[in-house]
Structures are given as C-alpha cells and as structure tokens.
PDB file of N, CA and C in Angstrom:
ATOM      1  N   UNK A   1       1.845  14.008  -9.361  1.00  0.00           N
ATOM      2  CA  UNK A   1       1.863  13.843  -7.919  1.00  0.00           C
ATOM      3  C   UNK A   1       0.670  12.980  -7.495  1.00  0.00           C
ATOM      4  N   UNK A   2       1.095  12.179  -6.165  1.00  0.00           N
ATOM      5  CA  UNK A   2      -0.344  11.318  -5.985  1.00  0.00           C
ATOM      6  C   UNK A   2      -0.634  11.687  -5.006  1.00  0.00           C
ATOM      7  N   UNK A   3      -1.806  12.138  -5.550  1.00  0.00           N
ATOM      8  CA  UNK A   3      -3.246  12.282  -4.096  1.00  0.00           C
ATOM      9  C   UNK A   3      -3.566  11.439  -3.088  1.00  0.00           C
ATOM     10  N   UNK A   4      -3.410  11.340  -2.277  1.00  0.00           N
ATOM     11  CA  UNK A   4      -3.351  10.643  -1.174  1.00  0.00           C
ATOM     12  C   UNK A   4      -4.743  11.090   0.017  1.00  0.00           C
ATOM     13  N   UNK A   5      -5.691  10.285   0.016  1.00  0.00           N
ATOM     14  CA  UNK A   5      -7.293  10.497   0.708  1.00  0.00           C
ATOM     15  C   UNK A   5      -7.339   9.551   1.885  1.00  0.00           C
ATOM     16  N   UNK A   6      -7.326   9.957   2.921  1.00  0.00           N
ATOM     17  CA  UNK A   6      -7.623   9.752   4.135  1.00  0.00           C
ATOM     18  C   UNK A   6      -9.061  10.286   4.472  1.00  0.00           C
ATOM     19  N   UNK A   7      -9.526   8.987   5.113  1.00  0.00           N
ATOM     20  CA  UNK A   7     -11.179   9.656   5.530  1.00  0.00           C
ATOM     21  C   UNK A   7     -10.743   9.089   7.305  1.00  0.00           C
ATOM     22  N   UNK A   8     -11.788   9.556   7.855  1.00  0.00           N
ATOM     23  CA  UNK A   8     -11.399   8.840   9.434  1.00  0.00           C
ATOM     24  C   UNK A   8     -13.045   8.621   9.371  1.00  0.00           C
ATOM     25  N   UNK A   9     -13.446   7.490   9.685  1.00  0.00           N
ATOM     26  CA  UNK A   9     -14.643   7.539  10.163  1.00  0.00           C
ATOM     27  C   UNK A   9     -15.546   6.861  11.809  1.00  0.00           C
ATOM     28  N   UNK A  10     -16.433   7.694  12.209  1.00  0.00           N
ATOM     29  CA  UNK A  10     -16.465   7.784  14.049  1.00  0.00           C
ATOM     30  C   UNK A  10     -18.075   8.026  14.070  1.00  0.00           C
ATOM     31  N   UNK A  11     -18.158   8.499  15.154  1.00  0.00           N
ATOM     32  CA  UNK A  11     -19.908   8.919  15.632  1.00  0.00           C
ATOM     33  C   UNK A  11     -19.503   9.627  16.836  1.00  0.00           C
ATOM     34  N   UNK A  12     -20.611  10.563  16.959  1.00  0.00           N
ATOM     35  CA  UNK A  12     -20.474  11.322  18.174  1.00  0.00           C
ATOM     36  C   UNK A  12     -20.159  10.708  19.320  1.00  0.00           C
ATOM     37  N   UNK A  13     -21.186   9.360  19.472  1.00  0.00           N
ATOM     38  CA  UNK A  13     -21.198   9.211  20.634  1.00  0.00           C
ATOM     39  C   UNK A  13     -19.662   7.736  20.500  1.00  0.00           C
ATOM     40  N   UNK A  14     -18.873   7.305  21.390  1.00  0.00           N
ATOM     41  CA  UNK A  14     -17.732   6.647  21.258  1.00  0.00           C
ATOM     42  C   UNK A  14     -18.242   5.639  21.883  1.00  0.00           C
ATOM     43  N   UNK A  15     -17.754   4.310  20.747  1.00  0.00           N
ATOM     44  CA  UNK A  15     -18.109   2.874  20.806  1.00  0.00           C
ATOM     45  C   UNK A  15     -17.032   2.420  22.695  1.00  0.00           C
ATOM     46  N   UNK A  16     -18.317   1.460  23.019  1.00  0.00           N
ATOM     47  CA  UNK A  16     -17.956   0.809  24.293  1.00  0.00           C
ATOM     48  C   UNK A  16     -16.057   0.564  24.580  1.00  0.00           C
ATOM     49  N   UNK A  17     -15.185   0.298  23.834  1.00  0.00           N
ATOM     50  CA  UNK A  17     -14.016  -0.096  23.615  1.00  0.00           C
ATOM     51  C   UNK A  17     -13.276   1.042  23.817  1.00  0.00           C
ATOM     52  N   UNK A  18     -14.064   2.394  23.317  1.00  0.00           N
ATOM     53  CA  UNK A  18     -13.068   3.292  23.331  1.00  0.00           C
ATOM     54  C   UNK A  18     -13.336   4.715  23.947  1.00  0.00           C
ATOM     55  N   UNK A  19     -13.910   4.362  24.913  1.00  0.00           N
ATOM     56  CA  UNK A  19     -14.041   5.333  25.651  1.00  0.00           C
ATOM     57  C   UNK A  19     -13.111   6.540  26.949  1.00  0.00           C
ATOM     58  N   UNK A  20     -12.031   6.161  26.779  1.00  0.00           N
ATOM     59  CA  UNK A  20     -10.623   6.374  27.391  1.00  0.00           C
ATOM     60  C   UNK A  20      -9.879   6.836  26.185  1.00  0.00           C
ATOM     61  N   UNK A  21     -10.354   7.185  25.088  1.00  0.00           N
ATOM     62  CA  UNK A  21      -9.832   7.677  23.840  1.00  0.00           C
ATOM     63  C   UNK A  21     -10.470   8.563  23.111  1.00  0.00           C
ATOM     64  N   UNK A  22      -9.696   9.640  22.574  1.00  0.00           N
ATOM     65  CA  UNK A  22     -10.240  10.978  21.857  1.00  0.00           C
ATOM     66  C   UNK A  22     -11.287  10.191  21.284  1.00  0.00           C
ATOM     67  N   UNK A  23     -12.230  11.083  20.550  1.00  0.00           N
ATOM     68  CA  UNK A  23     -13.392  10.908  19.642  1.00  0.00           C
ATOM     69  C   UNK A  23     -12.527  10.606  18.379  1.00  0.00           C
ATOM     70  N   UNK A  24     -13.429   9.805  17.459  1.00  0.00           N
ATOM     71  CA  UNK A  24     -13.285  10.037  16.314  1.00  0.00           C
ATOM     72  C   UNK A  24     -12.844  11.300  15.203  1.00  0.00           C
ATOM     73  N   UNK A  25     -13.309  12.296  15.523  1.00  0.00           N
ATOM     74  CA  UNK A  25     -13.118  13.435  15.176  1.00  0.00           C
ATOM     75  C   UNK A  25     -11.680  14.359  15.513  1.00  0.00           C
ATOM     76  N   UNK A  26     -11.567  14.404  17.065  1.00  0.00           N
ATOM     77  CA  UNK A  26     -10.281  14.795  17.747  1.00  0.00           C
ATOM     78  C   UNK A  26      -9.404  13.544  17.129  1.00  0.00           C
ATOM     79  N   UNK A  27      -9.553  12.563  16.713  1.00  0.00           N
ATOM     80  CA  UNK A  27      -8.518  11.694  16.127  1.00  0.00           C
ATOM     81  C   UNK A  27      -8.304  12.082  14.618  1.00  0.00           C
ATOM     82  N   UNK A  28      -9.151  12.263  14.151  1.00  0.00           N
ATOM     83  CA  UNK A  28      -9.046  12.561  12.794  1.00  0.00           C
ATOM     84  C   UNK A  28      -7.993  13.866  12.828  1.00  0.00           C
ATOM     85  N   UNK A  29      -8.310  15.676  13.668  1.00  0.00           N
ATOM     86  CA  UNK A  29      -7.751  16.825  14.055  1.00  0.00           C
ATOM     87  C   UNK A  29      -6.217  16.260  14.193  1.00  0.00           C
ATOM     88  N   UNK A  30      -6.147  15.372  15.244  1.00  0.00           N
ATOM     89  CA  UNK A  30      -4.730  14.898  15.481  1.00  0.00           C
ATOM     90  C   UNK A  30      -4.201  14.477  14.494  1.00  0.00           C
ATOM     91  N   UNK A  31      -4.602  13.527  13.908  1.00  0.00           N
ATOM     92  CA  UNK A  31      -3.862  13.003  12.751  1.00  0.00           C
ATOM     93  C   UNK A  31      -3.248  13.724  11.572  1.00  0.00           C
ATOM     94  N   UNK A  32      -4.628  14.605  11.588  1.00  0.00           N
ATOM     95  CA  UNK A  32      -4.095  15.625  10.265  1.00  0.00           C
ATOM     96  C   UNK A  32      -3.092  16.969  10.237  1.00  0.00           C
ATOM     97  N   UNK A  33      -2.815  17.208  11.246  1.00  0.00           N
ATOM     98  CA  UNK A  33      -1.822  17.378  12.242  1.00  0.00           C
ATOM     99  C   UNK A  33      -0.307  17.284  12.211  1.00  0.00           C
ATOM    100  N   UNK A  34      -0.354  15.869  12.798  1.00  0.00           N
ATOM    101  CA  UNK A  34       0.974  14.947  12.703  1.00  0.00           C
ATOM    102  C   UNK A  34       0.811  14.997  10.844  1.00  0.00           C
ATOM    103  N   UNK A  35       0.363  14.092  10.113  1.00  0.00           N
ATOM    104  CA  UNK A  35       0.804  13.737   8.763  1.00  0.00           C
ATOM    105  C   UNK A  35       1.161  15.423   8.185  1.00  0.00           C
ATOM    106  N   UNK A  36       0.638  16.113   8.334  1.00  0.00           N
ATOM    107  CA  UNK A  36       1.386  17.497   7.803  1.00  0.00           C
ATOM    108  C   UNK A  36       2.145  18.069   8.344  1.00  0.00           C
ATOM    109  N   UNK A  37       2.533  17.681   9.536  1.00  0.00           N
ATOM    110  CA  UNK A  37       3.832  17.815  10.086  1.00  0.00           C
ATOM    111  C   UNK A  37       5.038  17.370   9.297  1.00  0.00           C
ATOM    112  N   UNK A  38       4.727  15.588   9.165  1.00  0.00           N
ATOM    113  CA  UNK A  38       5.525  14.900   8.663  1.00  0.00           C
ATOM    114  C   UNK A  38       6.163  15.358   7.234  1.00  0.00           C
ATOM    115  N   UNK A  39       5.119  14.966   6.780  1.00  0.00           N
ATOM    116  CA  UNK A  39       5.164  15.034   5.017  1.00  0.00           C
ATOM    117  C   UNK A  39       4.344  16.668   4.282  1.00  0.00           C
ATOM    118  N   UNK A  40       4.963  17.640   5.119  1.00  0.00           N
ATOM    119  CA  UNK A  40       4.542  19.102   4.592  1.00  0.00           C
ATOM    120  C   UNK A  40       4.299  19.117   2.927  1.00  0.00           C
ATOM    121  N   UNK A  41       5.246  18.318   1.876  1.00  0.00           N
ATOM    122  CA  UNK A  41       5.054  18.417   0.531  1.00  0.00           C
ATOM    123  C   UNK A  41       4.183  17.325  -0.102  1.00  0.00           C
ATOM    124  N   UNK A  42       3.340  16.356   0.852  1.00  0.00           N
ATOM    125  CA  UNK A  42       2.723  15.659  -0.332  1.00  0.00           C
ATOM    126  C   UNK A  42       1.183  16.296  -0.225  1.00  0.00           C
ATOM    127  N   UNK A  43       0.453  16.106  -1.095  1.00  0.00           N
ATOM    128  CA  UNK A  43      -0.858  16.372  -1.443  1.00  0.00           C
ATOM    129  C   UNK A  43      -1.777  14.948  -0.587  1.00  0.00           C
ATOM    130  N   UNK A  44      -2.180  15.300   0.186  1.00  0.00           N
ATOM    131  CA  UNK A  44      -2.747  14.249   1.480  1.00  0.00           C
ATOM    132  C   UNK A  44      -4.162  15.139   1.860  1.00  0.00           C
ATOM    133  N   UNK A  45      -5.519  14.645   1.220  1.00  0.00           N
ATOM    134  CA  UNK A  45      -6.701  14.833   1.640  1.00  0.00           C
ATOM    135  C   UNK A  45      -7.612  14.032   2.566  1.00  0.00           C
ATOM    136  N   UNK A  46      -7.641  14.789   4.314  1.00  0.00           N
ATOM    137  CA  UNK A  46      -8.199  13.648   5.246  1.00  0.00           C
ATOM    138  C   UNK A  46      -9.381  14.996   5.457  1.00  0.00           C
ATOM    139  N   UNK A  47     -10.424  14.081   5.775  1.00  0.00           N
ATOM    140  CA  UNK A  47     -11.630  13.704   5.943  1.00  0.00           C
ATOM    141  C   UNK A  47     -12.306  13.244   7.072  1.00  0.00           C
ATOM    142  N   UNK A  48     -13.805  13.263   7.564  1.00  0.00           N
ATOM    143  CA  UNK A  48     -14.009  12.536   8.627  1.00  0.00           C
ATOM    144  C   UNK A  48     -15.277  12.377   8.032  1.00  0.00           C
ATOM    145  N   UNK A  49     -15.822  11.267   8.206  1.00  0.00           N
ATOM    146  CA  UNK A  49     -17.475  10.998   7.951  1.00  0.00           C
ATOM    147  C   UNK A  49     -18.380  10.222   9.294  1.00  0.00           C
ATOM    148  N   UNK A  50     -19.031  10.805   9.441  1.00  0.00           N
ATOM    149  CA  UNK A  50     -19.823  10.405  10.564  1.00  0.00           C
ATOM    150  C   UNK A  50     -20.709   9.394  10.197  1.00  0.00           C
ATOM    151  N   UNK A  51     -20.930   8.365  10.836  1.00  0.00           N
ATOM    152  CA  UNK A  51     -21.310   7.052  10.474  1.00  0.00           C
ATOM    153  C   UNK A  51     -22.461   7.193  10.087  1.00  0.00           C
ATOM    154  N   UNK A  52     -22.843   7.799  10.831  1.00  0.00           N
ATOM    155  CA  UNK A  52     -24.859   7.998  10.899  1.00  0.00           C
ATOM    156  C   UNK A  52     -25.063   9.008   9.649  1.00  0.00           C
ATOM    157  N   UNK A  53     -24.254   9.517   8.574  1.00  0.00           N
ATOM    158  CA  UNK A  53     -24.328  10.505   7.722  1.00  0.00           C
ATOM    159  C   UNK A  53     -23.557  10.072   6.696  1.00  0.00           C
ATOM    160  N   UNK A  54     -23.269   9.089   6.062  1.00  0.00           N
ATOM    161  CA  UNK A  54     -22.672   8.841   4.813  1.00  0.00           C
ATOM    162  C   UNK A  54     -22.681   9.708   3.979  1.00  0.00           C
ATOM    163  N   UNK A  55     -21.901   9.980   2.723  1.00  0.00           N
ATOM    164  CA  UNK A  55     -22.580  10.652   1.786  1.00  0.00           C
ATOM    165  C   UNK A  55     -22.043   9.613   0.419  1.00  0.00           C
ATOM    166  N   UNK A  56     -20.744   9.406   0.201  1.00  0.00           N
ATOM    167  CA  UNK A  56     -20.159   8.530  -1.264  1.00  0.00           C
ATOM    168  C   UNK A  56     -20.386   7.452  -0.433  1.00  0.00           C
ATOM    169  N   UNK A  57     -20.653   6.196  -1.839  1.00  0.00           N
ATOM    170  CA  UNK A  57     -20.844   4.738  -1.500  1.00  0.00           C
ATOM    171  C   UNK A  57     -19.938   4.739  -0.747  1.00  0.00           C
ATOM    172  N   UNK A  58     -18.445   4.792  -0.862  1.00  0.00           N
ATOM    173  CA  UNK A  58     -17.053   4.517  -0.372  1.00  0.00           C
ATOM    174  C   UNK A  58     -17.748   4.073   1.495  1.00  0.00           C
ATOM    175  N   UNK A  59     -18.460   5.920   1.786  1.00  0.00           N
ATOM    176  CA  UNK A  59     -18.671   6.018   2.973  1.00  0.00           C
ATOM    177  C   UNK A  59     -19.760   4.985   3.464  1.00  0.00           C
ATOM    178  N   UNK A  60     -21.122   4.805   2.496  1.00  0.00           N
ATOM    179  CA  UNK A  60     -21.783   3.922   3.270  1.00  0.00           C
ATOM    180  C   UNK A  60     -21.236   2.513   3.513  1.00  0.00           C
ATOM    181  N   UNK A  61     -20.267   1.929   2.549  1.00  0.00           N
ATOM    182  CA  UNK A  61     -19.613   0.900   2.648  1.00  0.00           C
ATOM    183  C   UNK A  61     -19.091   0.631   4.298  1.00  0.00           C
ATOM    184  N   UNK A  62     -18.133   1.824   4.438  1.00  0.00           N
ATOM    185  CA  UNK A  62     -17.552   1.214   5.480  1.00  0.00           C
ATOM    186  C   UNK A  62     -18.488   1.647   6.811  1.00  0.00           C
ATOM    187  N   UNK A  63     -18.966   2.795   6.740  1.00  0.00           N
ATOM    188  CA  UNK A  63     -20.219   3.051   7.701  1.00  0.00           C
ATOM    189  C   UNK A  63     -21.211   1.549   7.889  1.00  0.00           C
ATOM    190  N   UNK A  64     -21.870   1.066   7.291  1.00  0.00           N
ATOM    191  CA  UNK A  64     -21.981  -0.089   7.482  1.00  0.00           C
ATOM    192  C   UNK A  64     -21.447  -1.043   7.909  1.00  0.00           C
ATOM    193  N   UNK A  65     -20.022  -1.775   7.361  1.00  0.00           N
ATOM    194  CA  UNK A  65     -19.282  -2.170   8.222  1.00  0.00           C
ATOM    195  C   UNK A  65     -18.931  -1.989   9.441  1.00  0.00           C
ATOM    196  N   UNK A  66     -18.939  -0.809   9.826  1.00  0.00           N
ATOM    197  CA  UNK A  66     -18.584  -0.698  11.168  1.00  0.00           C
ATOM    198  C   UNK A  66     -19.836  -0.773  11.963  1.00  0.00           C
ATOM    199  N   UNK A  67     -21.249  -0.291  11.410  1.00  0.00           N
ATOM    200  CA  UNK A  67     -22.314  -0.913  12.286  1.00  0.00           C
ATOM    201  C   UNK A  67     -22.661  -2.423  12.543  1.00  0.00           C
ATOM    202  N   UNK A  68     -21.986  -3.224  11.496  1.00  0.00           N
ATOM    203  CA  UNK A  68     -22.558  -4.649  11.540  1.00  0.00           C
ATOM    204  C   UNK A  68     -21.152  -4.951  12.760  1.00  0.00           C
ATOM    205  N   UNK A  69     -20.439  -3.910  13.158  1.00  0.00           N
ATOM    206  CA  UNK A  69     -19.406  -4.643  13.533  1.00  0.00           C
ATOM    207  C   UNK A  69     -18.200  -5.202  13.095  1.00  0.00           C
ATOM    208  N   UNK A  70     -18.055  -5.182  12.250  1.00  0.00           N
ATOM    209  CA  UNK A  70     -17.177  -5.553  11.576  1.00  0.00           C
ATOM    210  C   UNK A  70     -15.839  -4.923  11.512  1.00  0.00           C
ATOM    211  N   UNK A  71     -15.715  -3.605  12.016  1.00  0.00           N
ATOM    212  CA  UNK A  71     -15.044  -2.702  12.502  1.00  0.00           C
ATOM    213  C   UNK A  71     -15.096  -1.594  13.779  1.00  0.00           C
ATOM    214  N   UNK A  72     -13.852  -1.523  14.098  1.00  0.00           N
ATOM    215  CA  UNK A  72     -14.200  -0.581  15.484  1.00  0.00           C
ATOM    216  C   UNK A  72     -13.701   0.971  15.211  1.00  0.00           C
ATOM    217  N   UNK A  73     -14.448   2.052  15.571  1.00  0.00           N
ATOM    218  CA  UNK A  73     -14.244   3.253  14.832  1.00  0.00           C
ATOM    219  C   UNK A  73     -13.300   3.922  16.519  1.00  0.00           C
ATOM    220  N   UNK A  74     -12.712   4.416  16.057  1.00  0.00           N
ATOM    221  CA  UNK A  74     -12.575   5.845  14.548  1.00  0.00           C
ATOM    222  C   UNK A  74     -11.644   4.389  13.725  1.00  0.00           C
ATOM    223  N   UNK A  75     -12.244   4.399  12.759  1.00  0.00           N
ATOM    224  CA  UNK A  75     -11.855   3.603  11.407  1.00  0.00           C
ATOM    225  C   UNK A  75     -10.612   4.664  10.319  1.00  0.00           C
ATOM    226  N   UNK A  76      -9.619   4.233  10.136  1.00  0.00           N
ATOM    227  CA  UNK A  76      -9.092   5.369   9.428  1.00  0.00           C
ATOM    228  C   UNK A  76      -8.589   3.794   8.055  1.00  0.00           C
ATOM    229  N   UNK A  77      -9.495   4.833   7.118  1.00  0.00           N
ATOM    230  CA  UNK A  77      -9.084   4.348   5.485  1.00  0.00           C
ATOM    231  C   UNK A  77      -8.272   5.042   4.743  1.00  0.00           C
ATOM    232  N   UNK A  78      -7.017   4.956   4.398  1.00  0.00           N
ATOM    233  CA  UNK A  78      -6.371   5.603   3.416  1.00  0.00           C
ATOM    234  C   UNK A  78      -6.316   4.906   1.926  1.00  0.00           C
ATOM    235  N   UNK A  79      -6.943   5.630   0.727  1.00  0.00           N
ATOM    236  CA  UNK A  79      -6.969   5.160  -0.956  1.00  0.00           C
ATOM    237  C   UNK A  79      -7.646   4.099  -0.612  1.00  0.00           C
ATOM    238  N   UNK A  80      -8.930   4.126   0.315  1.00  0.00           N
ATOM    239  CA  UNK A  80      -9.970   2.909  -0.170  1.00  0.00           C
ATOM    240  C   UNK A  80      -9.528   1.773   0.920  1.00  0.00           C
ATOM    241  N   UNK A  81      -8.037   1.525   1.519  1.00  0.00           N
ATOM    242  CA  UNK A  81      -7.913   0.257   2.463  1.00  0.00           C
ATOM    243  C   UNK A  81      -7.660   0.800   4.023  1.00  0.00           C
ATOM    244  N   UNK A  82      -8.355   0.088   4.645  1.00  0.00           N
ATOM    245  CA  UNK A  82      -8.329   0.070   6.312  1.00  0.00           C
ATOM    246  C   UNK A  82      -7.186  -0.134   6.723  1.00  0.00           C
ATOM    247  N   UNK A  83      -6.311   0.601   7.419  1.00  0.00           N
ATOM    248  CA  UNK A  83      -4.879   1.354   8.098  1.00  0.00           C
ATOM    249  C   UNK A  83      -4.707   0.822   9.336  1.00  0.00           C
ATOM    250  N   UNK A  84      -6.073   1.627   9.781  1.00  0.00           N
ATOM    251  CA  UNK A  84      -6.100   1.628  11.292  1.00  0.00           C
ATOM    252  C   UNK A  84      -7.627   1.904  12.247  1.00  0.00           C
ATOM    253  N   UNK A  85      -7.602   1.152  13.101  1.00  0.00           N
ATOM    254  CA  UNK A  85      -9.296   0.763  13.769  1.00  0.00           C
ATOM    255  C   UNK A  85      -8.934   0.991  15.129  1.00  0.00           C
ATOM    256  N   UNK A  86      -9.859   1.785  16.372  1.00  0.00           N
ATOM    257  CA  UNK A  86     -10.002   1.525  17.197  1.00  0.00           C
ATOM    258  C   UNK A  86      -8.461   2.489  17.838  1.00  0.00           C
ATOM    259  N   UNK A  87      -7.897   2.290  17.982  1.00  0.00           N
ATOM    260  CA  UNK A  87      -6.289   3.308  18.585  1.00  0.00           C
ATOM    261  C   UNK A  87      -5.697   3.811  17.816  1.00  0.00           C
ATOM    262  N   UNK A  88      -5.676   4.516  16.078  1.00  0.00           N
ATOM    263  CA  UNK A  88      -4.582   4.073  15.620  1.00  0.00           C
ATOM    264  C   UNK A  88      -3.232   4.783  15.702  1.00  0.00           C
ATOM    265  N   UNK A  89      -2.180   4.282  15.111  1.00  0.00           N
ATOM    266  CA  UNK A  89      -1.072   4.371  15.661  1.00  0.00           C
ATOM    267  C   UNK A  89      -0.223   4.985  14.563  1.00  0.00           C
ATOM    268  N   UNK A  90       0.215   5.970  14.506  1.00  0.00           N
ATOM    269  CA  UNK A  90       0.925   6.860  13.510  1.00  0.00           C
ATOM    270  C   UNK A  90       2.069   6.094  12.854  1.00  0.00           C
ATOM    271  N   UNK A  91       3.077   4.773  13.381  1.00  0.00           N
ATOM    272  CA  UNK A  91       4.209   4.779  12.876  1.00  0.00           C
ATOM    273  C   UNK A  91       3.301   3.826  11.312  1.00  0.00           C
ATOM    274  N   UNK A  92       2.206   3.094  11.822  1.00  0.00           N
ATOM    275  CA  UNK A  92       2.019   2.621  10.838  1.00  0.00           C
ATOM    276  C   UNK A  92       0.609   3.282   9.221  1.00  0.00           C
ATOM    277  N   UNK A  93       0.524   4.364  10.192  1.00  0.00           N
ATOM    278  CA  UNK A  93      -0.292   5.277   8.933  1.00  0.00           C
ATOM    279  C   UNK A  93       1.307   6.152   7.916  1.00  0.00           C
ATOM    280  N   UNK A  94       2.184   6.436   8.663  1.00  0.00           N
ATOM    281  CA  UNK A  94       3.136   6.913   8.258  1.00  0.00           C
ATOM    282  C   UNK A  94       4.222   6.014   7.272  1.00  0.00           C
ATOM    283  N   UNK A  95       4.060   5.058   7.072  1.00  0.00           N
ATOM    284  CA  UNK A  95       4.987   3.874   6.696  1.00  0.00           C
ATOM    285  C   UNK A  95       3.749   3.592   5.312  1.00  0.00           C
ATOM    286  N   UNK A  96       2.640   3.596   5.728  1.00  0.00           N
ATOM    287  CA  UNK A  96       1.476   3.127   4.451  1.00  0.00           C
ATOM    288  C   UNK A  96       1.594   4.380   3.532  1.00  0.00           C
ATOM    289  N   UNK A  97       1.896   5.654   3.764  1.00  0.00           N
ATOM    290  CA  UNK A  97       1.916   7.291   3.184  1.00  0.00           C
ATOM    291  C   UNK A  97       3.257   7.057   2.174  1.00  0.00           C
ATOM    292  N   UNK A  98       3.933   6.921   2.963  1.00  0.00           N
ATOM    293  CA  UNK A  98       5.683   6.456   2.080  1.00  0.00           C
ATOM    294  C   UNK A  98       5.440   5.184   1.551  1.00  0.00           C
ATOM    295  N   UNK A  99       5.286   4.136   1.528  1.00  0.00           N
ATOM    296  CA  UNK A  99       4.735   3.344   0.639  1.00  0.00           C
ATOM    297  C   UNK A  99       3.908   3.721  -0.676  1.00  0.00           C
ATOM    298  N   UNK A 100       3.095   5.140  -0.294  1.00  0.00           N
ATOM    299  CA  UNK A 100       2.251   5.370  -1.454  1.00  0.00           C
ATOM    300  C   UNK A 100       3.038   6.042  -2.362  1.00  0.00           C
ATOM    301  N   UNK A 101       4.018   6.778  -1.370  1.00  0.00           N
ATOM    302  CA  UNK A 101       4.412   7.627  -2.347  1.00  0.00           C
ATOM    303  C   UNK A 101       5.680   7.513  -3.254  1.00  0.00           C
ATOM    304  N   UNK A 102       6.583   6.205  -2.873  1.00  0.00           N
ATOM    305  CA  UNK A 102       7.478   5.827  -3.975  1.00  0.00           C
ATOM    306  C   UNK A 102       6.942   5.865  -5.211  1.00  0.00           C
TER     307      UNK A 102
END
C-alpha cells in the first residue's frame, strides 16, 4: 500500500493575501477531514508545520521558500511536490491522491 504524506505548511499570523481565509492550520483540520471522507481506505499522513519551526530538511526547504516568497502559505505539499498555495482547492488535491494511488 502507498503512503501518501501531506504536510500543510502556514504561521500563526496569515500572510497579507489571505486574510479572508481560514489559517493555515484550520486549512490543514479541513482538509484532513474532506480527504478521509473521501478516500476512508488509503493510508494518507497530513501534517502541518509552522514556518517559524521547521523540524525535517523537507520542512526547512519549503519554510524557506515561502519566506523568500516564493510561495504563498498555507502551502500544501503532497510526496515532496506543491499541490496547492494560498486557497487550495480540493478537486485538485483529490485528483493528485488518485493519481498516486493507481
């Protein structure tokens, strides 16, 4: 079976862009949520890392990125690639999950 790792990553306080939108965190709650709604039988590990608190390279990688800008959080990475930035939108985290899992 494949493991499937979702991290969401955010900061307490919510970047200028997205302030009319859950936190990072309440996005991450939601998400994990819906995808186990969806897909009750796959093995799907989500996560949230707070920018200012890295802990695996994985995390300072994109924690960085998103401070240089380079991304707009809540950042959601699934198996290492960027999904979804800034709103994201379930039909297409859900379509990348079934993709993984053929």
């Amino acid at each position: 079976m494949v493991v499937i790792k979702i991290t969401v990553y955010g900061a307490e306080i919510k970047c200028a862009s997205c302030i009319h939108l859950p936190s990072a965190y309440e996005t991450k709650e939601w998400l994990e949520a819906a995808i186990k709604r969806k897909f009750p039988e796959k093995a799907i590990d989500i996560h949230y890392c707070d920018i200012e608190n890295p802990v695996t390279k994985e995390e300072h990688s994109f924690s960085d990125k998103i401070e240089e800008e380079e991304y707009f959080y809540p950042l959601v990475v699934l198996n290492g690639e960027v999904v979804a930035e800034g709103n994201p939108k379930l039909a297409t985290i859900f379509k990348k999950i079934e993709e993984i899992s053929l």
